[in-house]
N, C-alpha and C. Protein backbone atom coordinates (compact mmCIF):
# COMPACT_ATOMS: atom_id res chain seq x y z
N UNK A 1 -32.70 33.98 -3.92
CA UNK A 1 -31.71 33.75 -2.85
C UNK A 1 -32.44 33.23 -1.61
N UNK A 2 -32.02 32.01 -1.05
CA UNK A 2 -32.48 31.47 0.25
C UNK A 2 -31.49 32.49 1.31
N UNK A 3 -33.09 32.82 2.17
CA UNK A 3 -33.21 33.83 2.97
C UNK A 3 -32.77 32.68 4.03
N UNK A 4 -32.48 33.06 5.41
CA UNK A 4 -32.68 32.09 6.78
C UNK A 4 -33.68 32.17 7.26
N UNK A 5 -33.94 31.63 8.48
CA UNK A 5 -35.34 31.52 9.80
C UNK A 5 -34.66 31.93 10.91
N UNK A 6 -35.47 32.51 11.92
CA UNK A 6 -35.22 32.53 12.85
C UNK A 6 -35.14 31.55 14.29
N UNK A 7 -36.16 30.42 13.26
CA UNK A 7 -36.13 28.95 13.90
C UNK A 7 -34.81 28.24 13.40
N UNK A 8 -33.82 28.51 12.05
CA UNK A 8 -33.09 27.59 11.90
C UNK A 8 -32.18 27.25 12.98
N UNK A 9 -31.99 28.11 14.12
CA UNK A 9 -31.29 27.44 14.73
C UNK A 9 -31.62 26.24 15.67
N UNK A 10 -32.97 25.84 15.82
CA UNK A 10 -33.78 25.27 16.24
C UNK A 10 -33.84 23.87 15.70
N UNK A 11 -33.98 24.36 14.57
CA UNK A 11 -34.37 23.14 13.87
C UNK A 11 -32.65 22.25 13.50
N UNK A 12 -31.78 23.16 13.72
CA UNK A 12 -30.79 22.71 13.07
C UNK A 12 -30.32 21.67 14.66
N UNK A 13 -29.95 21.83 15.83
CA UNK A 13 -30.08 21.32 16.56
C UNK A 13 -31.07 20.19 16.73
N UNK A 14 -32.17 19.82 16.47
CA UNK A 14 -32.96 18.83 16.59
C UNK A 14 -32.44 18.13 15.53
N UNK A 15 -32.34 18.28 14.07
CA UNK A 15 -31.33 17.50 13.59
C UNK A 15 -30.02 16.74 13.83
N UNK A 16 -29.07 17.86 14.90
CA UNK A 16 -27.94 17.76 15.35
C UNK A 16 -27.88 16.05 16.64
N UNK A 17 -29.08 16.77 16.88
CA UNK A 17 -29.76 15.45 17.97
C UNK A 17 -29.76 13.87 17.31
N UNK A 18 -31.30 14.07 16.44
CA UNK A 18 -31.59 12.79 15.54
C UNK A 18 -29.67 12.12 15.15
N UNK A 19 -29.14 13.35 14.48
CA UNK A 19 -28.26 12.39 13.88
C UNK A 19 -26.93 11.88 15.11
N UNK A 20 -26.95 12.19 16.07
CA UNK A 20 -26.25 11.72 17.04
C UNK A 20 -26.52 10.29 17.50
N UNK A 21 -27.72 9.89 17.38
CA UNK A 21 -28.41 9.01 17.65
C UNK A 21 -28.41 8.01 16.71
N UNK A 22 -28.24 8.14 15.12
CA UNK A 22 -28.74 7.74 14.10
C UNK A 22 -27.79 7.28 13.28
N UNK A 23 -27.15 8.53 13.18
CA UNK A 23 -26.20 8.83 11.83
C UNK A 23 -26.40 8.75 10.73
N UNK A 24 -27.90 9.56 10.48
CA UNK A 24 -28.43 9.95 8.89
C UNK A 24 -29.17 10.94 9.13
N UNK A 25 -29.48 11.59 8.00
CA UNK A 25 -30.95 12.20 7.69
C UNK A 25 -31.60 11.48 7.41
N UNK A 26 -33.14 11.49 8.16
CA UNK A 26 -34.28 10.87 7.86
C UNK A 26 -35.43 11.60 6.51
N UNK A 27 -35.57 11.03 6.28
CA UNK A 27 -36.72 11.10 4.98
C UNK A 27 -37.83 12.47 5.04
N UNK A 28 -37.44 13.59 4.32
CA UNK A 28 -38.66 14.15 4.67
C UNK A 28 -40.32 13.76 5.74
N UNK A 29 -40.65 12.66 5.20
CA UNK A 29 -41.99 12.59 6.07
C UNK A 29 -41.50 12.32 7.56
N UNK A 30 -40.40 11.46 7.94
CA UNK A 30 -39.64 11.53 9.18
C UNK A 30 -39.53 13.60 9.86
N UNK A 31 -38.36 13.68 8.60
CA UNK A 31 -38.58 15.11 9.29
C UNK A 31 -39.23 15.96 9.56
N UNK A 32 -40.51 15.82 9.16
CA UNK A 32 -41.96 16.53 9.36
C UNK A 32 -42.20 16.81 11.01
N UNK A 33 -41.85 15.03 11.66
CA UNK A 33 -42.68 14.86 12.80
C UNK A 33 -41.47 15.50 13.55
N UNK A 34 -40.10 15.30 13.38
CA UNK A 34 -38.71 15.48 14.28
C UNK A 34 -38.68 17.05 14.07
N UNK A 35 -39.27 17.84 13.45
CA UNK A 35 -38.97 19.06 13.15
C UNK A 35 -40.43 20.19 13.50
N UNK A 36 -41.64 18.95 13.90
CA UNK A 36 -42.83 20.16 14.00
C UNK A 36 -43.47 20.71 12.97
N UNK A 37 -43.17 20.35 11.82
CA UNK A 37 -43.84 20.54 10.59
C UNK A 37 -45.06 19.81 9.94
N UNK A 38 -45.83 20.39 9.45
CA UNK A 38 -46.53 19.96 8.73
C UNK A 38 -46.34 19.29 6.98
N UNK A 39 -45.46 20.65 6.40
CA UNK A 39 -45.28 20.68 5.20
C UNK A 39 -43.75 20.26 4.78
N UNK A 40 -43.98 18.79 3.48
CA UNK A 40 -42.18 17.87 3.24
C UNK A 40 -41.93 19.75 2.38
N UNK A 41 -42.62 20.05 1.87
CA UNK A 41 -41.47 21.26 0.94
C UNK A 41 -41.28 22.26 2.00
N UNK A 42 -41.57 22.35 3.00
CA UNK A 42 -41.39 23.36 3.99
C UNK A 42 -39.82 22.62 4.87
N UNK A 43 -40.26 21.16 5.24
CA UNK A 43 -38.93 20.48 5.42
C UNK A 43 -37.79 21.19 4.37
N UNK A 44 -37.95 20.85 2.76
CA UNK A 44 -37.28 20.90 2.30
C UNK A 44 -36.45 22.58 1.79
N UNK A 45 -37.57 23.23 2.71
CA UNK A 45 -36.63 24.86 2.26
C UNK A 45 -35.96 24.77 3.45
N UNK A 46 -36.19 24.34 4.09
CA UNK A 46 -35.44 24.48 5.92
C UNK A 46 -33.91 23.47 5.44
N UNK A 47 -34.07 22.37 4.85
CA UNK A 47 -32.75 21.77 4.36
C UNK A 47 -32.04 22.36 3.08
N UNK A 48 -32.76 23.36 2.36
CA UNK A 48 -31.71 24.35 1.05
C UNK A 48 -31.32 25.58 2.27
N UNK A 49 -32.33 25.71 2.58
CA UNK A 49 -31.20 26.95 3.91
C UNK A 49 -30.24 26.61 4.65
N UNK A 50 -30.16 24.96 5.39
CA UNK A 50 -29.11 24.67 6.26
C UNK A 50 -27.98 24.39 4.87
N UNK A 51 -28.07 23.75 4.13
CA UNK A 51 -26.94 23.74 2.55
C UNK A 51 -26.82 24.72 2.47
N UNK A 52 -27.14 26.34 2.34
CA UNK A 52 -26.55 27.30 1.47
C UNK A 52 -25.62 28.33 2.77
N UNK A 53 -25.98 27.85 4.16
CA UNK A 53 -24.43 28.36 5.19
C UNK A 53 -24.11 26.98 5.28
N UNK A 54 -23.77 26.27 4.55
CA UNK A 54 -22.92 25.15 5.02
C UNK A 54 -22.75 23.90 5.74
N UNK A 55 -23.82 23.66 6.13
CA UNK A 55 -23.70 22.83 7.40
C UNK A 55 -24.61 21.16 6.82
N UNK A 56 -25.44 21.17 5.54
CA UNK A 56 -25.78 20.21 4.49
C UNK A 56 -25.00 20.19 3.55
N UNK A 57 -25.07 18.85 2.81
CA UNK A 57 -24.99 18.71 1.16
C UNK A 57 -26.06 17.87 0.95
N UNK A 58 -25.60 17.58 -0.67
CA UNK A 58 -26.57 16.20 -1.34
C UNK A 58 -25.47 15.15 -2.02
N UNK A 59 -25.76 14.50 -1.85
CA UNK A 59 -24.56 13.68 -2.44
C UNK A 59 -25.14 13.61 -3.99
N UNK A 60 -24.39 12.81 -4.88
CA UNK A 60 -24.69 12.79 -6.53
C UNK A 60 -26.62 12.32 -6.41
N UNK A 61 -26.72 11.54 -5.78
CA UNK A 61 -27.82 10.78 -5.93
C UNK A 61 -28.78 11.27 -4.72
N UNK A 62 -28.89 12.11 -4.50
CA UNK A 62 -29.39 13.21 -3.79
C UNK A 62 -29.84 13.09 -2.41
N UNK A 63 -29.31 12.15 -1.29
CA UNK A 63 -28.87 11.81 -0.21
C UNK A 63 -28.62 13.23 0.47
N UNK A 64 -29.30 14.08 1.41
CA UNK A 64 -28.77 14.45 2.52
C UNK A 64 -27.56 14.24 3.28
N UNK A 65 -26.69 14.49 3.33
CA UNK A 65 -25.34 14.40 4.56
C UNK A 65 -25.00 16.04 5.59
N UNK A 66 -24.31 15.48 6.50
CA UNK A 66 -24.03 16.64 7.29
C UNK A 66 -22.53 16.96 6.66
N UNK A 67 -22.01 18.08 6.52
CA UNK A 67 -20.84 18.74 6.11
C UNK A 67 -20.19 18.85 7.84
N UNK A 68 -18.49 19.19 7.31
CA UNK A 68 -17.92 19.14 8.50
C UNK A 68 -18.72 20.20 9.43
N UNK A 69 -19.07 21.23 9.29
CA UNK A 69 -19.73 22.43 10.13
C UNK A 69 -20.48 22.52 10.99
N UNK A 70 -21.08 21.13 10.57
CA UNK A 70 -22.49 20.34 11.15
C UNK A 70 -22.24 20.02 12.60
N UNK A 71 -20.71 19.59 12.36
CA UNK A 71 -20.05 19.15 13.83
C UNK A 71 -19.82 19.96 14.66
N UNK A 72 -19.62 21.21 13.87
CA UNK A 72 -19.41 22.37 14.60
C UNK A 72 -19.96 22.69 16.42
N UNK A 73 -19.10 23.17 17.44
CA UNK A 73 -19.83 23.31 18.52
C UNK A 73 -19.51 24.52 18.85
N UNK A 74 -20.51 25.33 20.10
CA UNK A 74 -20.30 26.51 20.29
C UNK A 74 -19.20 26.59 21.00
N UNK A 75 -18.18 27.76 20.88
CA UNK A 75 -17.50 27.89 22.31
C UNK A 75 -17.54 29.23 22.97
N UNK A 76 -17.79 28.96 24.23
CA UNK A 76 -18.39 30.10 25.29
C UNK A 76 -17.38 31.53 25.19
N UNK A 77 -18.36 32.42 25.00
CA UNK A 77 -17.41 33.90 25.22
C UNK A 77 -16.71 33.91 26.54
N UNK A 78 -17.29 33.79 27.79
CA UNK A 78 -16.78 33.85 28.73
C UNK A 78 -16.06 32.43 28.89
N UNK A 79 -14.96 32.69 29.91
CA UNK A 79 -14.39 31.28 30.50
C UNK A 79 -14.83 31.06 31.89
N UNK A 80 -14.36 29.33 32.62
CA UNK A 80 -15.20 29.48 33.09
C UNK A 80 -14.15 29.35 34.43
N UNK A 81 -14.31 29.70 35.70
CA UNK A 81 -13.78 30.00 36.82
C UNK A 81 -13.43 28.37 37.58
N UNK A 82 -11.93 28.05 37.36
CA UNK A 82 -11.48 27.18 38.15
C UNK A 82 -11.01 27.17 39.75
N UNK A 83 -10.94 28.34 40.14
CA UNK A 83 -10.59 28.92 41.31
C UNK A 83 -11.92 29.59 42.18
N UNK A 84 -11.89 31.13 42.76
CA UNK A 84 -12.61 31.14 43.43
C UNK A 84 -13.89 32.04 42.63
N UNK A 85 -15.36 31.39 42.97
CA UNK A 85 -15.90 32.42 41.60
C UNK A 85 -16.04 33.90 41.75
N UNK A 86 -16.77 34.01 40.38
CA UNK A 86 -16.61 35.61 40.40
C UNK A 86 -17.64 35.64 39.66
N UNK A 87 -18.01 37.06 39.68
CA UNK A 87 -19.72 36.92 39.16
C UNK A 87 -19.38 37.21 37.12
N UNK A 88 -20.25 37.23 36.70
CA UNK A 88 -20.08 37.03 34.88
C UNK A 88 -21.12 37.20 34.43
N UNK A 89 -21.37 37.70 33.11
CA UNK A 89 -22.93 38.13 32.32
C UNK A 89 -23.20 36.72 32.19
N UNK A 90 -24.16 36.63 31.12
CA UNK A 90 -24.95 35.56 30.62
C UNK A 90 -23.80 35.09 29.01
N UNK A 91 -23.67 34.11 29.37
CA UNK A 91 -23.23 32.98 28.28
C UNK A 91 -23.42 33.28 26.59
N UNK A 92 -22.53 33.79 26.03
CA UNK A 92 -23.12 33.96 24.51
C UNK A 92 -21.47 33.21 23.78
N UNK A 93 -22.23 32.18 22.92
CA UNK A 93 -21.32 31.70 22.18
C UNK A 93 -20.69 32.77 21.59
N UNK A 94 -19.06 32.48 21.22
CA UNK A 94 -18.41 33.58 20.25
C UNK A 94 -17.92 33.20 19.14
N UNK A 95 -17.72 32.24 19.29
CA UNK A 95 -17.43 30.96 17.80
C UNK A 95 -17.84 29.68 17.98
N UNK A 96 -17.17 29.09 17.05
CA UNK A 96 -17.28 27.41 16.79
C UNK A 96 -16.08 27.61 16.44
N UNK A 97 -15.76 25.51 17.36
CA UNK A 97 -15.14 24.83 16.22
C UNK A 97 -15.25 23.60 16.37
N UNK A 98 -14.17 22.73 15.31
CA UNK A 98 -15.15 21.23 15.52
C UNK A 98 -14.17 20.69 16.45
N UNK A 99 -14.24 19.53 16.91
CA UNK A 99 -13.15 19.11 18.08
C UNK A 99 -12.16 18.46 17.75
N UNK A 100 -12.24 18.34 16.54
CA UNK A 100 -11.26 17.13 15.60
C UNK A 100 -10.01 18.29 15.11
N UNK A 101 -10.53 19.87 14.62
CA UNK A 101 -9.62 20.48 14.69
C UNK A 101 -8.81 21.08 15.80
N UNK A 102 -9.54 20.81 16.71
CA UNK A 102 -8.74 21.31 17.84
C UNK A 102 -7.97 20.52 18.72
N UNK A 103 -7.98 19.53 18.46
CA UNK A 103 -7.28 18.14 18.86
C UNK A 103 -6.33 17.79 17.63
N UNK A 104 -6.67 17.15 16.42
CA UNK A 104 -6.09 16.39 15.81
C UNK A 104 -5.43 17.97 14.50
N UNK A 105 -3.99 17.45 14.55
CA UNK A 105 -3.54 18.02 13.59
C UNK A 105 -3.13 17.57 12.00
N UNK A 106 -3.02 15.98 12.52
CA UNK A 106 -2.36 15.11 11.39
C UNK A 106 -3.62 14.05 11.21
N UNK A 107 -4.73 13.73 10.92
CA UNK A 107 -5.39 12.46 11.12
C UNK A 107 -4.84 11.14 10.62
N UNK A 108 -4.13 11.41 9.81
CA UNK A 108 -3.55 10.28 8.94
C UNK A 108 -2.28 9.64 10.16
N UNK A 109 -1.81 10.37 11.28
CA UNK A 109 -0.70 9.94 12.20
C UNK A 109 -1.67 9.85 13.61
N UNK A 110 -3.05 10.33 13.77
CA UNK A 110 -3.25 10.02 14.93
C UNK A 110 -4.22 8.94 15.59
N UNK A 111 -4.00 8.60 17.11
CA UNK A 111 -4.96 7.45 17.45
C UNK A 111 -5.21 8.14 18.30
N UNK A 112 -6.83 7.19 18.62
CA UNK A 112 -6.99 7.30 20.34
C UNK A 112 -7.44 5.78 20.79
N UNK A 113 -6.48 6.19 22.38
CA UNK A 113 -6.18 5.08 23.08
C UNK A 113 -6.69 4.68 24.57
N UNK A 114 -7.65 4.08 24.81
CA UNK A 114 -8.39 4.34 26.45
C UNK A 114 -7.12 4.15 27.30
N UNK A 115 -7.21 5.08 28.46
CA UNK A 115 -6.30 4.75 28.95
C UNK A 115 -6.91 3.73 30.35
N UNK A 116 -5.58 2.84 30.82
CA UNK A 116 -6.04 1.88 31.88
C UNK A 116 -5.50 2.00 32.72
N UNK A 117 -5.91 2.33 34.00
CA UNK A 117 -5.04 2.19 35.49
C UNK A 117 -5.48 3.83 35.68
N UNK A 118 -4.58 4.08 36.97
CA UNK A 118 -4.28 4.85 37.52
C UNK A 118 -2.88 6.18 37.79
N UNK A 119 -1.83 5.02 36.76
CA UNK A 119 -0.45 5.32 37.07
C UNK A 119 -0.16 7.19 36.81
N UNK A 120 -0.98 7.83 36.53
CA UNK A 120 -0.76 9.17 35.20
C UNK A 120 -2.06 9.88 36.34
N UNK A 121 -2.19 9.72 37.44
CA UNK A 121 -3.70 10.35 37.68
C UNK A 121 -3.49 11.86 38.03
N UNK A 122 -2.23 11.88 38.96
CA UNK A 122 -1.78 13.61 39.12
C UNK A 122 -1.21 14.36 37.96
N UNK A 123 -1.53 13.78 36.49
CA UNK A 123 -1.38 14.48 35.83
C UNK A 123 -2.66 14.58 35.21
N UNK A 124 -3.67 14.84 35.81
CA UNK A 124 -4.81 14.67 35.36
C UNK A 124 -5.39 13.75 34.45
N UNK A 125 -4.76 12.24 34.52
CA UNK A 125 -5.36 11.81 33.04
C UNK A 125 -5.54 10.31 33.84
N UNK A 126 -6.92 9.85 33.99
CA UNK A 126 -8.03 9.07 34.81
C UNK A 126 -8.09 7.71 34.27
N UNK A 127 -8.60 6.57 34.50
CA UNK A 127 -8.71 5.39 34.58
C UNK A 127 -10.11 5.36 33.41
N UNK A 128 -10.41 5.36 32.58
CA UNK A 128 -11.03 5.48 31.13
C UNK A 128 -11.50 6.32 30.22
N UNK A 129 -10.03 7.48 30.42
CA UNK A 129 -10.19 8.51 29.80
C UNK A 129 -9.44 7.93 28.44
N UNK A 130 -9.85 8.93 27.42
CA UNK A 130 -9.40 8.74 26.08
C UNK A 130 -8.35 9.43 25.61
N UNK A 131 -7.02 8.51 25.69
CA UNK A 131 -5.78 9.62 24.72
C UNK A 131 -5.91 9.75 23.27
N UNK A 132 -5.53 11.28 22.91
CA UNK A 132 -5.05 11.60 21.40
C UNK A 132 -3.90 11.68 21.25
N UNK A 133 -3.30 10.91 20.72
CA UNK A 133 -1.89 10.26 20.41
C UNK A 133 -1.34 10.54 19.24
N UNK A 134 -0.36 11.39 18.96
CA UNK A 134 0.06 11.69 17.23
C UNK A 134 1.09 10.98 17.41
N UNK A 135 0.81 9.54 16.34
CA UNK A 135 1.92 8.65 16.20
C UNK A 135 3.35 9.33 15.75
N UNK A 136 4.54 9.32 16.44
CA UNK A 136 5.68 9.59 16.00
C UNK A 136 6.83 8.62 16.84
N UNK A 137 8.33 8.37 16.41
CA UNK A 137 9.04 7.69 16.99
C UNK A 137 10.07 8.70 17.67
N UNK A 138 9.76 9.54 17.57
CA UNK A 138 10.66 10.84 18.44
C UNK A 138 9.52 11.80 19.63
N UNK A 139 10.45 11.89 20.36
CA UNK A 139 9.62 12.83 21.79
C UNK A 139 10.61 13.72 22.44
N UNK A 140 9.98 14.63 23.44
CA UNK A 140 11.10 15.46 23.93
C UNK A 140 10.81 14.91 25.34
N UNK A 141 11.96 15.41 26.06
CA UNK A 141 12.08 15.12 27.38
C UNK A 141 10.61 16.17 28.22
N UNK A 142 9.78 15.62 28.71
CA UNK A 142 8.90 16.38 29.61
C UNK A 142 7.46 15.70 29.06
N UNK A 143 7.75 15.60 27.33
CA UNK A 143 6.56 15.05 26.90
C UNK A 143 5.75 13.74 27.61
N UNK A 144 4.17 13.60 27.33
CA UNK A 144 3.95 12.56 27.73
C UNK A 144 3.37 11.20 26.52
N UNK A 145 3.89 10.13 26.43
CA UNK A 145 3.96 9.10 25.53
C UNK A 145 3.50 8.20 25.70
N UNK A 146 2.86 7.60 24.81
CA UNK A 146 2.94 6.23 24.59
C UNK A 146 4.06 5.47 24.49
N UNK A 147 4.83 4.89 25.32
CA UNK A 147 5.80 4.07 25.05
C UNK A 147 5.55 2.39 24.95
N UNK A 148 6.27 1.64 24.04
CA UNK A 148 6.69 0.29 24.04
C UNK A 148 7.82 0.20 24.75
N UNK A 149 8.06 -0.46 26.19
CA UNK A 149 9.02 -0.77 26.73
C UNK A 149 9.40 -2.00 27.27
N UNK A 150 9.97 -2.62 26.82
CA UNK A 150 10.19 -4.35 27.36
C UNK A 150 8.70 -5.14 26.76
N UNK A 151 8.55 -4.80 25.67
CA UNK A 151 7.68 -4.82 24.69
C UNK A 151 6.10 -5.05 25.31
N UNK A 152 6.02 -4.01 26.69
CA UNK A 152 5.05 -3.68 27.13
C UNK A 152 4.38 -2.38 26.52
N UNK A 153 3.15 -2.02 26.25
CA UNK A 153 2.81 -0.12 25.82
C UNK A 153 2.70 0.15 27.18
N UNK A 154 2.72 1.96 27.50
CA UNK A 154 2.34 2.39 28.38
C UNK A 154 2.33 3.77 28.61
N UNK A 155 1.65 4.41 29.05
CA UNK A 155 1.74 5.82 29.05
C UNK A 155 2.03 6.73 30.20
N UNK A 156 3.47 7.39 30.00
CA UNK A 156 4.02 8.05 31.15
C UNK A 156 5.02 9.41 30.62
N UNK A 157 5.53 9.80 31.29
CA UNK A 157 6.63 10.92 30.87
C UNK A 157 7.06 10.91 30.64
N UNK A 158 8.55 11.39 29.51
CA UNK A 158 9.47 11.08 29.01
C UNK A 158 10.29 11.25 29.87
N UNK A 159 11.38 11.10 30.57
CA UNK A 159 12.82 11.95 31.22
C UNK A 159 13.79 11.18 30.83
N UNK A 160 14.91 11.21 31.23
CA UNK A 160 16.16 11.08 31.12
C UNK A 160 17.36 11.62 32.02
N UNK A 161 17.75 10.84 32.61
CA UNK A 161 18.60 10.39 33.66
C UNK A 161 20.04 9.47 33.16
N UNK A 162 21.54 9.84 33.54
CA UNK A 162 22.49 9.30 33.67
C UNK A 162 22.36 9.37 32.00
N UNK A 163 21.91 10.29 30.79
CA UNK A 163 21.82 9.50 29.64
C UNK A 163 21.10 9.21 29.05
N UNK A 164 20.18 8.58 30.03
CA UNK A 164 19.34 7.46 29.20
C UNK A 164 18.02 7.28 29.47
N UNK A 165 17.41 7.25 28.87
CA UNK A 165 15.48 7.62 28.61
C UNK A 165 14.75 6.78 29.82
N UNK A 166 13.94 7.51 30.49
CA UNK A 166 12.75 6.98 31.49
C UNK A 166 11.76 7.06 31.34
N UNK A 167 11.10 6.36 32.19
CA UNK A 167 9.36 6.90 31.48
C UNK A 167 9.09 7.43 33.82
N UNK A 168 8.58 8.69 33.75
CA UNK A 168 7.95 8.82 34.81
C UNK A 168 6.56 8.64 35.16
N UNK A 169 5.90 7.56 36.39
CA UNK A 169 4.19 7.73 36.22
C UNK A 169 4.42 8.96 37.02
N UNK A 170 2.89 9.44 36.99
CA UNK A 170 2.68 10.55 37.58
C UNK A 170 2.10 10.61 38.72
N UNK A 171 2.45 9.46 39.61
CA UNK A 171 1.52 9.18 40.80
C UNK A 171 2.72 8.49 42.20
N UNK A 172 2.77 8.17 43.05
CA UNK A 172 3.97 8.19 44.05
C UNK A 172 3.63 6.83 44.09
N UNK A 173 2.57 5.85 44.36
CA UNK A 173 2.85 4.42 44.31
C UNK A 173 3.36 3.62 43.32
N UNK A 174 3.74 4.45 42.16
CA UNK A 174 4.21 3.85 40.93
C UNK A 174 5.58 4.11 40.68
N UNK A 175 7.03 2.94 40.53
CA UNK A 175 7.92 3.61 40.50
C UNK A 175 8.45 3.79 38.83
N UNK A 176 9.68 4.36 38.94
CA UNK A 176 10.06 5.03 37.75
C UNK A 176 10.65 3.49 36.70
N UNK A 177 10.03 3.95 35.57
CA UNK A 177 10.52 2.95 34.57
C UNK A 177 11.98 3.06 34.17
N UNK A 178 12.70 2.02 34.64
CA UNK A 178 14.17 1.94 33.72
C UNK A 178 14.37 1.03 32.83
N UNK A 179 14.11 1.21 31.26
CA UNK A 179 14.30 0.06 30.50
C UNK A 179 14.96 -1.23 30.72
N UNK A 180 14.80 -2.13 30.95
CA UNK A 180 16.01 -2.92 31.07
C UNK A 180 16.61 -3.71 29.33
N UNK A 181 15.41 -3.42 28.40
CA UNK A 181 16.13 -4.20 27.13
C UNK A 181 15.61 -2.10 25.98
N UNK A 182 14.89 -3.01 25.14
CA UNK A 182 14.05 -1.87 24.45
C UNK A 182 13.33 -0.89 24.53
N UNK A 183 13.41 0.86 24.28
CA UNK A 183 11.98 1.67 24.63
C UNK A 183 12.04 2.21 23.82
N UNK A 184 10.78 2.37 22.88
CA UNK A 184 10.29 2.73 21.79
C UNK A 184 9.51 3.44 21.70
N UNK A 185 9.23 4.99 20.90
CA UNK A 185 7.99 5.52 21.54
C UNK A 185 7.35 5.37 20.24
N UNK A 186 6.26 5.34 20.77
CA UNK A 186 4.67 5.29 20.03
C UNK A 186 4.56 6.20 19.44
N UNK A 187 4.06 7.22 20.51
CA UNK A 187 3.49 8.88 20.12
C UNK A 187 3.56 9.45 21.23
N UNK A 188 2.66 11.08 21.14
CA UNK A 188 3.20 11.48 21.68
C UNK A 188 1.39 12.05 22.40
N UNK A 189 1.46 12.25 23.64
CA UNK A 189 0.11 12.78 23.85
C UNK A 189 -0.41 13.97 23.38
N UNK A 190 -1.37 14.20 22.53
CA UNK A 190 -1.65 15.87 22.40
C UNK A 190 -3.00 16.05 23.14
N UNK A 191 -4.24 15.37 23.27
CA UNK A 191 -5.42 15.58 23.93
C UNK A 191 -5.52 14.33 24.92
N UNK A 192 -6.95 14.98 25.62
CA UNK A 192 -7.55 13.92 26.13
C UNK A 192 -8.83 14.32 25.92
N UNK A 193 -9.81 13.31 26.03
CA UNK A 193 -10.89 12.90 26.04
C UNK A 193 -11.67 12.33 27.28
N UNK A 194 -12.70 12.94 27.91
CA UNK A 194 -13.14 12.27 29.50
C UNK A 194 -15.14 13.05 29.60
N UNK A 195 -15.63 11.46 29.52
CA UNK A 195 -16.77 11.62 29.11
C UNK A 195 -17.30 11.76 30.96
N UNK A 196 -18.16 12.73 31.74
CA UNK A 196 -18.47 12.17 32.76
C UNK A 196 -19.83 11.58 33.23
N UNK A 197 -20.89 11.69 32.30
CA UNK A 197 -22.01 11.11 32.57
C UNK A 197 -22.35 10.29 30.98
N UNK A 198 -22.75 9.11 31.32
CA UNK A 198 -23.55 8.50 29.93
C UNK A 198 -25.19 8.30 29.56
């Protein structure tokens, strides 16, 4: 039975790295130097230990890959103080998960869409942030959408007034959309995405 290390978590992260960068496993003698090793079968018990919790495979032809788990990220026991602070222990992850489950429910119905402008900014959502969009042609009133309107896209609020469907921006220099022919919705917003340093 493959036992663990107390370095695997070490090593599994420096992997986590390389392949961010890469998008492979490198070759034993590669992983020698990326990992601090001397010894490829010492590489190679460190890669039957990351395979036997999950986070490797081999493909038929015996290729290294990362399993979904791999993606896995920590998420913080404590939360973190948006208001005024307050003092808190030290940081210990309490789970994982990957971000694709916590965003995407349907992959087969969803996109993501940069968003452009400003119009949506008091609703927190910024000038090249990334929407997660679950394609559907139905929305509720409050939701926020992708709409086709006057066979423009655009992303704003749903409402409805006198009847009949609006799109609200979320910002006061922008006024309210009133269809004048067609409005079609896209989808519907479920995430965002907002990278702040590159």
């Amino acid at each position: 039975m493959t036992e663990s290390h107390p370095k695997d978590a070490e090593f599994l992260a420096k992997l986590q790295d390389y392949y961010a960068n890469w998008k492979s496993i490198p070759a034993y003698s590669s992983l020698c130097e990326i990992l601090g090793i001397a010894s490829k079968s010492y590489v190679k018990a460190i890669l039957d230990r990351l395979c036997k919790v999950g986070l490797l495979e081999r493909t038929p032809d015996g290729i290294w890959i990362p399993t979904r788990q791999f993606f896995a990220r920590p998420l913080a026991e404590s939360t973190v103080q948006a208001g005024m602070p307050v003092s808190v222990t030290a940081t210990q992850a309490s789970d994982y998960f990957i971000i694709d489950e916590l965003l995407i429910d349907t992959p087969s119905l969803t996109t993501m869409i940069t968003v452009k402008g400003d119009s949506m900014i008091d609703a927190a959502i910024h000038d090249g942030d990334i929407a997660v969009v679950e394609k559907r042609n139905c929305a509720n009133v409050g939701d926020i959408v992708v709409a086709i309107v006057d066979d423009d896209f655009t992303l704003k609020t749903l409402g409805k007034e006198n009847g009949k469907f609006i799109l609200r921006p979320a910002n006061a220099n922008y006024p309210v959309i009133y269809p004048k022919g067609s409005l079609e919705i896209f989808g519907v917003l479920v995430g965002l995405i907002r990278k702040y340093r590159r």
